[in-house]
C-alpha atoms as a PDB file:
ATOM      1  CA  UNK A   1      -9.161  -4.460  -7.155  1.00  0.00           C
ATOM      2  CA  UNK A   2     -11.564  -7.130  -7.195  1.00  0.00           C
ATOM      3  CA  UNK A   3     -15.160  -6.201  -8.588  1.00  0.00           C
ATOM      4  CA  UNK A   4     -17.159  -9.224  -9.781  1.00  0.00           C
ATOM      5  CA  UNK A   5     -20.502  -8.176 -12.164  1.00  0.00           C
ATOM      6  CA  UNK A   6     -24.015  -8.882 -10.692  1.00  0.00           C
ATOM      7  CA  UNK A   7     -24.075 -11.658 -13.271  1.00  0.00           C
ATOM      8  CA  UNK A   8     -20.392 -13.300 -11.449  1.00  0.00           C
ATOM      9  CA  UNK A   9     -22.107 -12.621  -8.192  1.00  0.00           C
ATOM     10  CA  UNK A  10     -25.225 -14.815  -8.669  1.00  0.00           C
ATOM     11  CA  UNK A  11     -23.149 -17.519 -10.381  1.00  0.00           C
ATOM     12  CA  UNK A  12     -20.720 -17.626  -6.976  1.00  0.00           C
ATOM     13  CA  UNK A  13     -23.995 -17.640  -4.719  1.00  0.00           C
ATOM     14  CA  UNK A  14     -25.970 -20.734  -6.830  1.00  0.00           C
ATOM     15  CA  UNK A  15     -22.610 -22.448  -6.514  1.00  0.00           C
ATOM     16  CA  UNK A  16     -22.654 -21.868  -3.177  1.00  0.00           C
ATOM     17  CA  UNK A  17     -25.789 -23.279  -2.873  1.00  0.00           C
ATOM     18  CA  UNK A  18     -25.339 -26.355  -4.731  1.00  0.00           C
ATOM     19  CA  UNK A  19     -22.298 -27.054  -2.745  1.00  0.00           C
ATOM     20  CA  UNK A  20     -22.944 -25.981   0.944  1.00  0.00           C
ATOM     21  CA  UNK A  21     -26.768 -25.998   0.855  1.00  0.00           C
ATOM     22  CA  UNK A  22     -28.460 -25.979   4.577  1.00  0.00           C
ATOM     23  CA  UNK A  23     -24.952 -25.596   6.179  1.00  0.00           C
ATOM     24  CA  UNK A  24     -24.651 -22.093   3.879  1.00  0.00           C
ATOM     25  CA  UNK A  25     -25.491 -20.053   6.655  1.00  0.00           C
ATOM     26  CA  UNK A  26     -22.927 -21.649   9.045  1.00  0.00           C
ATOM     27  CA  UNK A  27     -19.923 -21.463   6.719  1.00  0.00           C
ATOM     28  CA  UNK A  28     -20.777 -17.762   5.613  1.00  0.00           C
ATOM     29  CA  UNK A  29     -20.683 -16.827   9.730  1.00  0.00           C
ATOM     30  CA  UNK A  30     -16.980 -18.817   9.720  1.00  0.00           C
ATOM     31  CA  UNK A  31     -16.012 -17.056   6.608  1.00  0.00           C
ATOM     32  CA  UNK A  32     -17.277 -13.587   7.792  1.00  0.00           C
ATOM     33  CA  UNK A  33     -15.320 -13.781  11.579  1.00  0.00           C
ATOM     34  CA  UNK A  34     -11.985 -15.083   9.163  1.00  0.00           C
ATOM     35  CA  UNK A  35     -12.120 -12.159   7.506  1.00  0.00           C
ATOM     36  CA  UNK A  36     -13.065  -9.807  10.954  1.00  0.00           C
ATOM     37  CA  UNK A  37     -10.142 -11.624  12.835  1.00  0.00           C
ATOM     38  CA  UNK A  38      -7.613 -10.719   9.544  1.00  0.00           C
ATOM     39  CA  UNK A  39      -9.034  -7.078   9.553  1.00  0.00           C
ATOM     40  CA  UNK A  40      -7.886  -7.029  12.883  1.00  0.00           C
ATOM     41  CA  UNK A  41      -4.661  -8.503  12.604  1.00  0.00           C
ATOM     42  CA  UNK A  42      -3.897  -5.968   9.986  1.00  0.00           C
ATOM     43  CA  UNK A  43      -4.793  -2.968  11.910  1.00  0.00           C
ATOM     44  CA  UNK A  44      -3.024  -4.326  14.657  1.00  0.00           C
ATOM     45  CA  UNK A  45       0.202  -5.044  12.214  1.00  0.00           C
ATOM     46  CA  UNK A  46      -0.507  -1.355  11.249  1.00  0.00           C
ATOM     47  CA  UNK A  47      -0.451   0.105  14.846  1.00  0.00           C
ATOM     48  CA  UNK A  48       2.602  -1.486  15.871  1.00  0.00           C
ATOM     49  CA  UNK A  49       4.480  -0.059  12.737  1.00  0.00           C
ATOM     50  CA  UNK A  50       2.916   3.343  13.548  1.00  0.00           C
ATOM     51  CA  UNK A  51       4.434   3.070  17.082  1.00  0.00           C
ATOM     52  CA  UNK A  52       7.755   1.923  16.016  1.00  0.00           C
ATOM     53  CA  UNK A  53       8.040   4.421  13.464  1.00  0.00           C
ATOM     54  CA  UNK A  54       7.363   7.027  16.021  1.00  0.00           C
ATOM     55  CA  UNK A  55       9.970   5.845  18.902  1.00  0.00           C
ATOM     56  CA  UNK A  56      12.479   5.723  16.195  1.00  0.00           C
ATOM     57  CA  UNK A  57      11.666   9.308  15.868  1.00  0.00           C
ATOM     58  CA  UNK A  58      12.332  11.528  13.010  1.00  0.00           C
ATOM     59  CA  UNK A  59      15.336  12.825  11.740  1.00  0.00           C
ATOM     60  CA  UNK A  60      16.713  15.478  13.439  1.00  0.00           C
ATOM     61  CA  UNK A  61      16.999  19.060  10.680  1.00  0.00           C
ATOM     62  CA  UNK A  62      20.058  20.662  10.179  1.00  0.00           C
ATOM     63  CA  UNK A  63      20.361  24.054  11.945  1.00  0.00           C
ATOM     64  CA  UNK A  64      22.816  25.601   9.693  1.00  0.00           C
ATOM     65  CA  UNK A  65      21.043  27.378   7.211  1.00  0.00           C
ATOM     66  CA  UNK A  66      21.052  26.825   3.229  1.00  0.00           C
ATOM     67  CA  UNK A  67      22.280  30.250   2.530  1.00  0.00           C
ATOM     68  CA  UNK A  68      25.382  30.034   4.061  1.00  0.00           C
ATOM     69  CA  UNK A  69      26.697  26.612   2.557  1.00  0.00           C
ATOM     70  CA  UNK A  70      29.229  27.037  -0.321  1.00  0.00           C
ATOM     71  CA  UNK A  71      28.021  25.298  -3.294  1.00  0.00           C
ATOM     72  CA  UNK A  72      29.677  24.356  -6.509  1.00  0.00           C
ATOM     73  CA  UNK A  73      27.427  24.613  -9.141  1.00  0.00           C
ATOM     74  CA  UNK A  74      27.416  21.827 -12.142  1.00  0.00           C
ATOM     75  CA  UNK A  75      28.570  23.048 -15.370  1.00  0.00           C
ATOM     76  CA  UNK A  76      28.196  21.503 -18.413  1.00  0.00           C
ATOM     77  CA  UNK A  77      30.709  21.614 -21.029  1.00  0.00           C
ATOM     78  CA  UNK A  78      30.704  24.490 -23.845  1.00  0.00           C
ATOM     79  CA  UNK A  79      28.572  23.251 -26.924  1.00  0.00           C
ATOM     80  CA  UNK A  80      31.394  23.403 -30.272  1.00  0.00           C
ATOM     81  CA  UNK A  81      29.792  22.463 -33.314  1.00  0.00           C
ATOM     82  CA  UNK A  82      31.784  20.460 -35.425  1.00  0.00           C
ATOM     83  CA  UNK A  83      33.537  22.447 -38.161  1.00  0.00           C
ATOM     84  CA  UNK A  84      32.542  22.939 -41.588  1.00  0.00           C
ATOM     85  CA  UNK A  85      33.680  21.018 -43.929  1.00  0.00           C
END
């Protein structure tokens, strides 16, 4: 993630300055309720694929138990080391 250095934050904020200047407070309000209303939209993007995940509902388990299925177990070929020559 992300972390800018105290030094990389008070280079963004005098840049800020020098480019907004008395309207700094009003674009830092429109900035801030951007990034509310996309907070938003991704919880609400998040709570509608909770809700479809859960009307899908999960996958039903098998009732026959483990125990009783015949299995074939792998085997792996017989090691022959090559013959002495």
């Amino acid at each position: 993630m992300f972390s800018p250095s105290p030094g990389e934050m008070l280079i963004i904020l005098l840049i800020a300055i020098l480019l907004f200047g008395e309207k700094l407070p009003e674009v830092a309000r429109t900035i801030g309720k951007k990034v509310m209303e996309l907070q938003q939209g991704f919880r609400s993007l998040e709570r509608e694929f909770r809700l479809s995940m859960e009307s899908a509902g999960e996958p039903k388990k098998s009732t026959v138990k483990e125990d009783n299925l015949e299995h074939e177990e792998a085997t792996a070929p017989k090691f022959e080391p090559p013959p002495a020559a």
